[in-house]
N, C-alpha and C. Protein backbone atom coordinates (compact mmCIF):
# COMPACT_ATOMS: atom_id res chain seq x y z
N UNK A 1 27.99 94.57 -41.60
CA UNK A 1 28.34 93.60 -42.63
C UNK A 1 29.79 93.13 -42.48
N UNK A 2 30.67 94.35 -42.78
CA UNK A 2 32.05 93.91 -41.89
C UNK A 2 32.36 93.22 -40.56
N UNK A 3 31.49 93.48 -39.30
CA UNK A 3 31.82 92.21 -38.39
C UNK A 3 31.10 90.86 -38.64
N UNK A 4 30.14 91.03 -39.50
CA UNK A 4 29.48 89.77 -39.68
C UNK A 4 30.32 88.89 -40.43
N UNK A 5 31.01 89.24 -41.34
CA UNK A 5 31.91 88.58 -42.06
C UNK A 5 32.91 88.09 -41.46
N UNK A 6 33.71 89.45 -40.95
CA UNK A 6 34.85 88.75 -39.92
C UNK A 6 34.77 87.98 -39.35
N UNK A 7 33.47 87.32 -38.31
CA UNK A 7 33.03 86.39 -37.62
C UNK A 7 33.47 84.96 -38.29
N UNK A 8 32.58 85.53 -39.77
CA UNK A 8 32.84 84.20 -40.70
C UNK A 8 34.22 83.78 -40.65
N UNK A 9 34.99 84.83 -40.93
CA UNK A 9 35.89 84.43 -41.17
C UNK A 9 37.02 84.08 -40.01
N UNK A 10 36.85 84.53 -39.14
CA UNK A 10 37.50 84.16 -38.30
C UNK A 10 37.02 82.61 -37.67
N UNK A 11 35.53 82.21 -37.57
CA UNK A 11 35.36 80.89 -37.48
C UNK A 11 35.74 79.75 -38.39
N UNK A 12 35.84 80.33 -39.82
CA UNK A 12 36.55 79.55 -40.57
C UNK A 12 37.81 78.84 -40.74
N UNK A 13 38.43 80.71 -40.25
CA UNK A 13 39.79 80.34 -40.70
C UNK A 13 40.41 79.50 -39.03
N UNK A 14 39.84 79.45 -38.01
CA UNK A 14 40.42 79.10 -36.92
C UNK A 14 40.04 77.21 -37.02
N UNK A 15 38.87 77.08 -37.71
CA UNK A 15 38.92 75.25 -37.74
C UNK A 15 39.88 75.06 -38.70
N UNK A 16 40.22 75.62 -39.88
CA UNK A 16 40.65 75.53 -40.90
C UNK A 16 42.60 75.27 -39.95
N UNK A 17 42.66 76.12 -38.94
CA UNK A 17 43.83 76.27 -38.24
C UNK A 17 43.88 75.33 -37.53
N UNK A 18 42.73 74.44 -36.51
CA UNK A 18 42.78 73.87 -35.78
C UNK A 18 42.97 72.06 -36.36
N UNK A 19 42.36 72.11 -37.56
CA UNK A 19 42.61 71.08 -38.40
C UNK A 19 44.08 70.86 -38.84
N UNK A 20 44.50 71.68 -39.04
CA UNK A 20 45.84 72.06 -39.82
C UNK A 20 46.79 71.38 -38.39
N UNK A 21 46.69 72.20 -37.29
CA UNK A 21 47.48 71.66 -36.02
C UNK A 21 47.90 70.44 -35.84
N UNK A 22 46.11 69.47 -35.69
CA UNK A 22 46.17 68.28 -35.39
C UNK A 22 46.97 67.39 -36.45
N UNK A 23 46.30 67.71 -37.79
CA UNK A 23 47.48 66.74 -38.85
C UNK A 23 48.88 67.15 -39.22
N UNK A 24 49.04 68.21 -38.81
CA UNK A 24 50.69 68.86 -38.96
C UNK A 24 50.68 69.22 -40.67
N UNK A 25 49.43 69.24 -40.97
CA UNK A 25 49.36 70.20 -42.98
C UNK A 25 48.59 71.25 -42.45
N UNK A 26 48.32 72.49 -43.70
CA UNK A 26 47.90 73.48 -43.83
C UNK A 26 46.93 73.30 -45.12
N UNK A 27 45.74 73.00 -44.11
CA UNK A 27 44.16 73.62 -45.22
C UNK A 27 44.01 74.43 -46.22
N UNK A 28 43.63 74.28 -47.31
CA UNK A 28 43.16 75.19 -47.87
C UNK A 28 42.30 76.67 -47.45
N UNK A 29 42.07 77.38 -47.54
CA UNK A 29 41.57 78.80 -47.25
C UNK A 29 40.43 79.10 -48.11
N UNK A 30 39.20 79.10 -47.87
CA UNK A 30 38.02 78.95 -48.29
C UNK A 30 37.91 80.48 -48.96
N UNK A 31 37.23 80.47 -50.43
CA UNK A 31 37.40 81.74 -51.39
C UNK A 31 36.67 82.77 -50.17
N UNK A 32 36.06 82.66 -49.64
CA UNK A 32 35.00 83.50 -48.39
C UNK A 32 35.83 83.81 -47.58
N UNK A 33 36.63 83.30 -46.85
CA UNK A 33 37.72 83.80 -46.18
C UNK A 33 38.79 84.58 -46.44
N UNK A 34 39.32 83.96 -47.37
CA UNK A 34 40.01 84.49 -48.30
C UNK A 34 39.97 85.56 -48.74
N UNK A 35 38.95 86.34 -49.19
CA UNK A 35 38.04 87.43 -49.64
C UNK A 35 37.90 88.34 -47.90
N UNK A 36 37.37 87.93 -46.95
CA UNK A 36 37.22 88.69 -45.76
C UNK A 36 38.81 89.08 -45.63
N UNK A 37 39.41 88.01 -45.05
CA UNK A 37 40.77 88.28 -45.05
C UNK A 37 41.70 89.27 -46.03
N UNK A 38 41.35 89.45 -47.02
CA UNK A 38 42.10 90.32 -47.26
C UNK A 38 41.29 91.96 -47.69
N UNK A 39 40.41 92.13 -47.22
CA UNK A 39 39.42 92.63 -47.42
C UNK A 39 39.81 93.68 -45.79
N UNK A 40 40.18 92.99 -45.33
CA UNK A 40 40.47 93.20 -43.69
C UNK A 40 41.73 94.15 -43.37
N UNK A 41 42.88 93.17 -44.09
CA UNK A 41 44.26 93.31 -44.07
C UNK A 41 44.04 94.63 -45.42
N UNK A 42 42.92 95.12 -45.95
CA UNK A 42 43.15 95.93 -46.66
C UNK A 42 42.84 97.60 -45.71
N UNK A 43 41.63 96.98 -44.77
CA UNK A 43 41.43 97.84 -44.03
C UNK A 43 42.12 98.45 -42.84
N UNK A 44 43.20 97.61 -42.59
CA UNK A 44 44.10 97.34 -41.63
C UNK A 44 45.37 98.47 -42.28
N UNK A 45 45.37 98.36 -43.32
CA UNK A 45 46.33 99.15 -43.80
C UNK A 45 47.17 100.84 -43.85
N UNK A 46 47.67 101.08 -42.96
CA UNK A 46 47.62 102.24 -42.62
C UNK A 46 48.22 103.36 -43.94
N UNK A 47 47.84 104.39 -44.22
CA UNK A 47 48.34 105.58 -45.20
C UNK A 47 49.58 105.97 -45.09
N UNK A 48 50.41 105.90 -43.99
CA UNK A 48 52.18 106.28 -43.60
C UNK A 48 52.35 104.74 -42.98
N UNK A 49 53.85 104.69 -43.48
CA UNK A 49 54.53 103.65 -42.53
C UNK A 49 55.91 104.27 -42.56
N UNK A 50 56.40 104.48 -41.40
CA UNK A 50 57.49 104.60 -40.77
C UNK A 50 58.84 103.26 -40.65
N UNK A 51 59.66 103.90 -41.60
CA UNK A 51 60.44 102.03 -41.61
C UNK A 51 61.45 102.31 -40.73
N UNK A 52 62.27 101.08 -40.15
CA UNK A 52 63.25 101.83 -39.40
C UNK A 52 64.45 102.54 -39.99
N UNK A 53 64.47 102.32 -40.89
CA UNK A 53 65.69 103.74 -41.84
C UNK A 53 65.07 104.96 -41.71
N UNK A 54 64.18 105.10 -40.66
CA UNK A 54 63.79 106.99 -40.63
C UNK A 54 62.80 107.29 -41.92
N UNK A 55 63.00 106.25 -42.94
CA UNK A 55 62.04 106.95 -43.99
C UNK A 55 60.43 106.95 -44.02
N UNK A 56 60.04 107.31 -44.38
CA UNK A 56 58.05 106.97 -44.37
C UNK A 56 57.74 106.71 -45.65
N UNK A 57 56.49 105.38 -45.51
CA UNK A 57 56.18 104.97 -47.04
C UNK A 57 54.67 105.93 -46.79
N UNK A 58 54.65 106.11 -47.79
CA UNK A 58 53.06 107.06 -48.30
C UNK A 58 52.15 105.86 -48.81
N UNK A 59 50.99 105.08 -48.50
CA UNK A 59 50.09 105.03 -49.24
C UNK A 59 48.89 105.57 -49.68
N UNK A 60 49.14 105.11 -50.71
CA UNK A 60 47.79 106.03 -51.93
C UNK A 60 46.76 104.74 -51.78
N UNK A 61 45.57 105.18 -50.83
CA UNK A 61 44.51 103.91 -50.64
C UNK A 61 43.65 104.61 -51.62
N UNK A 62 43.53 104.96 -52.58
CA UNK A 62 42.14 105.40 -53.33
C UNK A 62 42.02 104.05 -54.05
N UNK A 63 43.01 103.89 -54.54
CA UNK A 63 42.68 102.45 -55.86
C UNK A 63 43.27 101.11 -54.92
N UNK A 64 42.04 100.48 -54.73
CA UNK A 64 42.36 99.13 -54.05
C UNK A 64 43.34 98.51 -55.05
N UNK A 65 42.81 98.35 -56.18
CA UNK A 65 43.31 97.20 -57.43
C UNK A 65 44.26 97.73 -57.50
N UNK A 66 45.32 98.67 -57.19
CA UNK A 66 46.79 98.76 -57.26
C UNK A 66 47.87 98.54 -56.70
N UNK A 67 47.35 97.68 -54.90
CA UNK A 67 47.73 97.65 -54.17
C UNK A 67 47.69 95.76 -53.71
N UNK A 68 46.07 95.97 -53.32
CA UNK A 68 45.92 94.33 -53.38
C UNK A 68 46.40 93.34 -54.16
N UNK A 69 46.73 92.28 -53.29
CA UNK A 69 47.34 91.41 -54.57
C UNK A 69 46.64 90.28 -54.66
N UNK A 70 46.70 89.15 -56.12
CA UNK A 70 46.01 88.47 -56.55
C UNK A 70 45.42 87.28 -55.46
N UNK A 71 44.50 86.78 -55.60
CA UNK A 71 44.18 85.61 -54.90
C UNK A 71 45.21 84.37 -54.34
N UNK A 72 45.81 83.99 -55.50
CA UNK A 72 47.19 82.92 -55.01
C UNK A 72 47.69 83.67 -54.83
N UNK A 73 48.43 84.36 -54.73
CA UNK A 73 49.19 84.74 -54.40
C UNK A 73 48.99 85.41 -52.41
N UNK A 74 47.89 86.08 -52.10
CA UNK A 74 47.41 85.86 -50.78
C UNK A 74 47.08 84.88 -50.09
N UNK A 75 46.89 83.50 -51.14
CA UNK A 75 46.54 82.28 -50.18
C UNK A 75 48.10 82.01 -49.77
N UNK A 76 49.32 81.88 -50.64
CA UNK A 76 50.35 82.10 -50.48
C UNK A 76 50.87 82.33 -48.78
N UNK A 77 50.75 83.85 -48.93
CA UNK A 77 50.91 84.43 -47.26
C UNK A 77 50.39 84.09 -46.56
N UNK A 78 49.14 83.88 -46.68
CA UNK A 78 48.37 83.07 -45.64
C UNK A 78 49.04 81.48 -45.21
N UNK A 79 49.22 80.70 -45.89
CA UNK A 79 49.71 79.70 -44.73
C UNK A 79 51.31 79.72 -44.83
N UNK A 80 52.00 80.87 -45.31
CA UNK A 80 53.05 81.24 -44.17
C UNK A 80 52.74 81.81 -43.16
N UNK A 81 51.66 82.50 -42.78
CA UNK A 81 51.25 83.09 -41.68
C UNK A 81 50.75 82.19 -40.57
N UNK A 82 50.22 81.03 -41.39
CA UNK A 82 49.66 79.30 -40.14
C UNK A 82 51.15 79.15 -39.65
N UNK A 83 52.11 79.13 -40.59
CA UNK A 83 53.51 79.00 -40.33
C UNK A 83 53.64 79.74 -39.12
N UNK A 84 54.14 80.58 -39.14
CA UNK A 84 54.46 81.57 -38.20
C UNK A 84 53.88 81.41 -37.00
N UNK A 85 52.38 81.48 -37.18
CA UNK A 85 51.62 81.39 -36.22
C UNK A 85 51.65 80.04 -34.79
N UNK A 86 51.96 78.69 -35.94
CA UNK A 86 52.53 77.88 -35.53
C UNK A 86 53.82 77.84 -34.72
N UNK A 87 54.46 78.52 -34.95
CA UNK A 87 55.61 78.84 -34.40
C UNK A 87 55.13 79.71 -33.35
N UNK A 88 54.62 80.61 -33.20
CA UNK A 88 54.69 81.44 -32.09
C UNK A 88 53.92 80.81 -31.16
N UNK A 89 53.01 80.05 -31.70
CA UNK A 89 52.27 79.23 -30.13
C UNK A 89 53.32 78.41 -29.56
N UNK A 90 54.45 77.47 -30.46
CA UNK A 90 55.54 76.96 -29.73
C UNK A 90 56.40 78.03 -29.23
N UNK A 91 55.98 78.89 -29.07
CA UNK A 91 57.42 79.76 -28.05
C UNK A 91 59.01 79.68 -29.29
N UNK A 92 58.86 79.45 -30.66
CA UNK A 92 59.96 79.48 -31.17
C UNK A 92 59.78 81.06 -31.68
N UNK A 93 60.51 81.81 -31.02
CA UNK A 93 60.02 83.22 -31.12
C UNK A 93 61.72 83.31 -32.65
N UNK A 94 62.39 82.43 -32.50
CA UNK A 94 63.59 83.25 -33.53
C UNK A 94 63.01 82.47 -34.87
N UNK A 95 62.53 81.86 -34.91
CA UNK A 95 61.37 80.98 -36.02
C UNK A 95 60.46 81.63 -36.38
N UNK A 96 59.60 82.71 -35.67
CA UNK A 96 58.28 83.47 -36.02
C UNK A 96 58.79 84.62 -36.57
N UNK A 97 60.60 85.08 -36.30
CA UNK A 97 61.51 86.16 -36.72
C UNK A 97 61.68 85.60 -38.14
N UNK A 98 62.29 84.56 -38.62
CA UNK A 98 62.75 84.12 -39.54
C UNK A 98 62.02 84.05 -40.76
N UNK A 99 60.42 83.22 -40.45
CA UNK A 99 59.41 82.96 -41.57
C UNK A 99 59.24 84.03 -41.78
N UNK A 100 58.96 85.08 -40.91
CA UNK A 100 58.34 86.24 -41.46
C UNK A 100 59.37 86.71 -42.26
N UNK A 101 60.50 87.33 -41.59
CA UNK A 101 61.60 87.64 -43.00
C UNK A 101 61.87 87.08 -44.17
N UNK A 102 61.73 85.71 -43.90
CA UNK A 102 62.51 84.75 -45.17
C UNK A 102 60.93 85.21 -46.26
N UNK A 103 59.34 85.01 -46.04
CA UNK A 103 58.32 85.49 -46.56
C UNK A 103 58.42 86.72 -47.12
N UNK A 104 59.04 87.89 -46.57
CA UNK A 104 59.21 89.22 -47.00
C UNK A 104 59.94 89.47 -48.02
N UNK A 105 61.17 89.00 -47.93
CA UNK A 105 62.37 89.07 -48.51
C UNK A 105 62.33 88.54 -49.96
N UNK A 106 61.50 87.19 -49.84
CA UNK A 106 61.02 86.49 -51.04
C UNK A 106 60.25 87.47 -52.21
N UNK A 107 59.47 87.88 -51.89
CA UNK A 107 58.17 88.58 -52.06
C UNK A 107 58.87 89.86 -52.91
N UNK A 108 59.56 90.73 -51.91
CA UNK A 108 60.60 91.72 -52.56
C UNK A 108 61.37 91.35 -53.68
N UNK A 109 62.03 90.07 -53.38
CA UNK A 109 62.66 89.80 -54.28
C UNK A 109 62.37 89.15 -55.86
N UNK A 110 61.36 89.05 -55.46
CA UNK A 110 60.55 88.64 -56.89
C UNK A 110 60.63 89.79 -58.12
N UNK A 111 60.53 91.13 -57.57
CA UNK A 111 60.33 92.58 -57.80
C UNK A 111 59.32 92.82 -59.02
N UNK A 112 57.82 91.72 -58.36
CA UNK A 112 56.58 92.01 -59.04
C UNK A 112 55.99 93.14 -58.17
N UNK A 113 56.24 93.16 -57.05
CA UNK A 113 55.49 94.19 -56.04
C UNK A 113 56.00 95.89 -55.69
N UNK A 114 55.03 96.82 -55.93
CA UNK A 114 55.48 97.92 -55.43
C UNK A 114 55.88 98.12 -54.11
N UNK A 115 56.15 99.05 -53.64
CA UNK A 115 56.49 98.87 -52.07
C UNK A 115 55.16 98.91 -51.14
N UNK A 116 54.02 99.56 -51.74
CA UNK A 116 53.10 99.67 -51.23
C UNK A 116 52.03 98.41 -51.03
N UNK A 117 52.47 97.31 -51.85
CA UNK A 117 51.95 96.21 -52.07
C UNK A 117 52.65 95.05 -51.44
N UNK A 118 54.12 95.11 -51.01
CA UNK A 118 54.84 94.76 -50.10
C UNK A 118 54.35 94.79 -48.71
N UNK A 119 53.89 96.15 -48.35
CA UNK A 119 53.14 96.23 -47.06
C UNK A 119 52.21 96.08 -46.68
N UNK A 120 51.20 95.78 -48.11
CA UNK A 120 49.96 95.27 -47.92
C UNK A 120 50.54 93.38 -47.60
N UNK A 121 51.21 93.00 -48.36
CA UNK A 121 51.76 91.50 -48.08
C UNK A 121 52.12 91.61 -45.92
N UNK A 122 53.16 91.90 -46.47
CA UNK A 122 52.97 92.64 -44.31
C UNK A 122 51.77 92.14 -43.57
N UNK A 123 51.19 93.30 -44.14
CA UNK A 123 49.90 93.59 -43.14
C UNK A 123 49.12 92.18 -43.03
N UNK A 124 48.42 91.84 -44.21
CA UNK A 124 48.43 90.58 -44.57
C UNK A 124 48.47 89.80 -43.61
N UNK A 125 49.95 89.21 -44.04
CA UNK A 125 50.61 88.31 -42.71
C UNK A 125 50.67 88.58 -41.19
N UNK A 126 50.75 89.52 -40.88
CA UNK A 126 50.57 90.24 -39.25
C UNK A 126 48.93 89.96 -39.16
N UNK A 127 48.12 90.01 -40.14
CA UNK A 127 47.01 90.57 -39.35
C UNK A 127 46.33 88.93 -39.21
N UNK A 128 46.66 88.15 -40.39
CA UNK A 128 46.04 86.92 -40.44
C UNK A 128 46.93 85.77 -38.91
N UNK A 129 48.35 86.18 -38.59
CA UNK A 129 49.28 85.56 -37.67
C UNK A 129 48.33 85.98 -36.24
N UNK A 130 47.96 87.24 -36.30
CA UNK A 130 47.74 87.85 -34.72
C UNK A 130 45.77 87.14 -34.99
N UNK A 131 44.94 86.84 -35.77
CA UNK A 131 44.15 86.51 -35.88
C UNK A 131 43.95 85.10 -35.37
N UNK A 132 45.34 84.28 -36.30
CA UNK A 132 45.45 82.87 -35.13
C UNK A 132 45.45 82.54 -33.94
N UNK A 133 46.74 83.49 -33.41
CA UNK A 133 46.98 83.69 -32.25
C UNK A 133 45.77 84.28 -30.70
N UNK A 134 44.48 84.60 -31.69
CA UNK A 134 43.58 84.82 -30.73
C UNK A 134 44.09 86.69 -30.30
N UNK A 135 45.04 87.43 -30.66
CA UNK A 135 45.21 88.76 -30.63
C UNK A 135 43.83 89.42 -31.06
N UNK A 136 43.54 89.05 -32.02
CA UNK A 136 42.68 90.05 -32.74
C UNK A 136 41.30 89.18 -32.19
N UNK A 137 40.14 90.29 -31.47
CA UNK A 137 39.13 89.18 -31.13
C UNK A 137 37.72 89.90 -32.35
N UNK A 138 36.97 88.71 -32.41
CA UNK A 138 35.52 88.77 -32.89
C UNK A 138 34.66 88.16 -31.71
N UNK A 139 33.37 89.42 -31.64
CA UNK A 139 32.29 88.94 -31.04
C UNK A 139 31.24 88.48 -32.15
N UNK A 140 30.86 87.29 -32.08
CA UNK A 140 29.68 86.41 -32.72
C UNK A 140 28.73 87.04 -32.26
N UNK A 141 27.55 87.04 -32.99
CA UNK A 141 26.40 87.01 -32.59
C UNK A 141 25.81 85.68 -32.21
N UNK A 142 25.93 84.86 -32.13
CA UNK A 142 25.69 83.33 -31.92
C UNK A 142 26.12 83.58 -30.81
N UNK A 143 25.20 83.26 -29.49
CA UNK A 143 25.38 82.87 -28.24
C UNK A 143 26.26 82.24 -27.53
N UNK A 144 25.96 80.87 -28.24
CA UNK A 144 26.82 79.63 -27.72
C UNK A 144 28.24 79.58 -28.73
N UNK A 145 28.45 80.24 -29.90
CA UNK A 145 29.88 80.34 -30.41
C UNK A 145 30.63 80.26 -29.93
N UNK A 146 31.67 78.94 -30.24
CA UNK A 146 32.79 78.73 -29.31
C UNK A 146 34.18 78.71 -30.56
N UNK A 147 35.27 79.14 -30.28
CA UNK A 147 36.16 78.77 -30.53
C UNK A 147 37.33 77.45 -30.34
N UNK A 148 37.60 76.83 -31.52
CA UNK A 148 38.49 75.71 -30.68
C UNK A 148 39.59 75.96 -30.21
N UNK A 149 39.81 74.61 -29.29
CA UNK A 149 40.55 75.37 -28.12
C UNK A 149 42.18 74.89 -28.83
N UNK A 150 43.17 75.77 -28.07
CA UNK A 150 44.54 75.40 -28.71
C UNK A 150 45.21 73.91 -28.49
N UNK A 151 46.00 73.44 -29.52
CA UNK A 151 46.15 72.35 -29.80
C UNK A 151 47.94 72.99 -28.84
N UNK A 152 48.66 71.98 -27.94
CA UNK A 152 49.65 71.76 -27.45
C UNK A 152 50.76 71.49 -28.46
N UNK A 153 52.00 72.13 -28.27
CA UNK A 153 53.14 71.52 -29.48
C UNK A 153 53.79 70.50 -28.73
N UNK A 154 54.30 69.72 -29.36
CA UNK A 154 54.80 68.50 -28.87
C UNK A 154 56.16 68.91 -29.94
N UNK A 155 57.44 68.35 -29.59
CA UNK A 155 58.58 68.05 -30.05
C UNK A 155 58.96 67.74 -31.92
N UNK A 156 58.22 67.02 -32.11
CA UNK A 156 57.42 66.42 -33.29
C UNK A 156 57.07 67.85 -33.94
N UNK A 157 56.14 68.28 -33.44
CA UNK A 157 55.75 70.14 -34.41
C UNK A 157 56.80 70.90 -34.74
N UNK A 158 57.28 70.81 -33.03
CA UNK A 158 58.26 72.13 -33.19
C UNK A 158 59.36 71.87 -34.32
N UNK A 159 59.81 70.17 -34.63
CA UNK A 159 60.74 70.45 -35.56
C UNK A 159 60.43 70.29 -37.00
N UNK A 160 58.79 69.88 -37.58
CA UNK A 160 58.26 70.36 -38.09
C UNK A 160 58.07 72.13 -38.70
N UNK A 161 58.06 72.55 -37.64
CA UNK A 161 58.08 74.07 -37.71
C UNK A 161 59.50 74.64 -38.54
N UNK A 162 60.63 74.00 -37.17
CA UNK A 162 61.92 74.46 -38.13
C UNK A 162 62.05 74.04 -39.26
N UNK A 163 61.68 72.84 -39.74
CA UNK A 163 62.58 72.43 -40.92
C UNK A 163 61.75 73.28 -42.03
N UNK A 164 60.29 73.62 -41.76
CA UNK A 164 59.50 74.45 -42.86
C UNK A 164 60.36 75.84 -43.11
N UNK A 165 60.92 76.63 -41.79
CA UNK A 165 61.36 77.35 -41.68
C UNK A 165 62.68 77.27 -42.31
N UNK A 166 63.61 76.97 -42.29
CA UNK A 166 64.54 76.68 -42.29
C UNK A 166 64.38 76.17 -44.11
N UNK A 167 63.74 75.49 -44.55
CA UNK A 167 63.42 75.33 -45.85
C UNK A 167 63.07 76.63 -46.80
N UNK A 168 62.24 77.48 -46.04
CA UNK A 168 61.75 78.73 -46.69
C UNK A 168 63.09 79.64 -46.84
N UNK A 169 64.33 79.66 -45.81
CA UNK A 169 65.44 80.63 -45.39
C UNK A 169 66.62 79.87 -46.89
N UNK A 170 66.64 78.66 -46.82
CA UNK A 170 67.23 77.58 -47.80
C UNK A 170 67.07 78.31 -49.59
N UNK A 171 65.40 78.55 -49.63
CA UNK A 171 65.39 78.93 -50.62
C UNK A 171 65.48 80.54 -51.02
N UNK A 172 66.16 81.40 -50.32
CA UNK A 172 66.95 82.53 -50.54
C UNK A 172 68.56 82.48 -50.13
N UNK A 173 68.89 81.16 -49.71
CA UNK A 173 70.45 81.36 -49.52
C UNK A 173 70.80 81.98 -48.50
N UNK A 174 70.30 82.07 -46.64
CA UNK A 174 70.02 82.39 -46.19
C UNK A 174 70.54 81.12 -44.81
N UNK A 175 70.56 80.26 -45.37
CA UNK A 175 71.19 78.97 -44.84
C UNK A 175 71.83 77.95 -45.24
């Protein structure tokens, strides 16, 4: 049931991406996806995380609902994660550094989120970014299932990309 979904969702969310490319906007995220996706990024979630200050976060996965976070608020991460993602197919690797921080930092700073719900935001974003990126694969059961193929950045994106970036860094004072 879980790869069947993922399938879904990964065929979804990749036209949903490939659409997004060609017009230079970011699609909406279909409640079905949406739902796999974080459903995923919940499973993805590891019980220790090791930060680099030497410390370890503990999660307590018994209670999903204490951890997961609301619907907008995951569609949210999600197309900072097209963001990102966008960026990393252009090779702007200090841009795929940036969104992701300037996204984190935000998020923290709101200080609606526990820390454990912070890393579910993380995971989230890593897992839905490396999903774009074709990192993370699904086998279809559909034979002929094809994925679309990657859209080229042209000059035009890439500064597209920054100024989104660079807008997100703007609104923490950051630039």
């Amino acid at each position: 049931m879980i790869l069947r979904s993922f399938c879904v969702a990964v065929s979804l969310l990749c036209a949903s991406v490939a659409g997004a490319q060609t017009s230079g906007a970011t699609s909406e995220v279909s409640d079905k996806t949406l739902k796999t996706l974080k459903a995923l990024a919940w499973q993805s979630l590891p019980t220790r995380i090791a930060q680099s200050d030497k410390t370890v976060v503990e999660i307590d996965k018994s209670d999903p609902s204490k951890i997961v976070i609301p619907d907008a608020d995951a569609r949210e991460i999600i197309r900072e994660a097209h963001l990102t993602a966008r960026a990393h197919k252009c090779d702007l690797q200090d841009l795929v550094i940036a969104n992701r921080d300037a996204l984190l930092l935000r998020e923290k700073n709101t200080g609606r989120w526990s820390e454990s719900q912070l890393q579910y935001i993380n995971t989230l974003h890593l897992f839905t970014v490396q999903l774009l990126l074709g990192k993370v694969e699904a086998v279809d059961a559909k034979p002929n299932a094809s994925m679309p193929s990657p859209v080229a950045c042209n000059e035009k994106e890439k500064q597209e990309i920054s100024s989104a970036v660079e807008a997100n860094e703007r609104l923490l004072g950051k630039s």
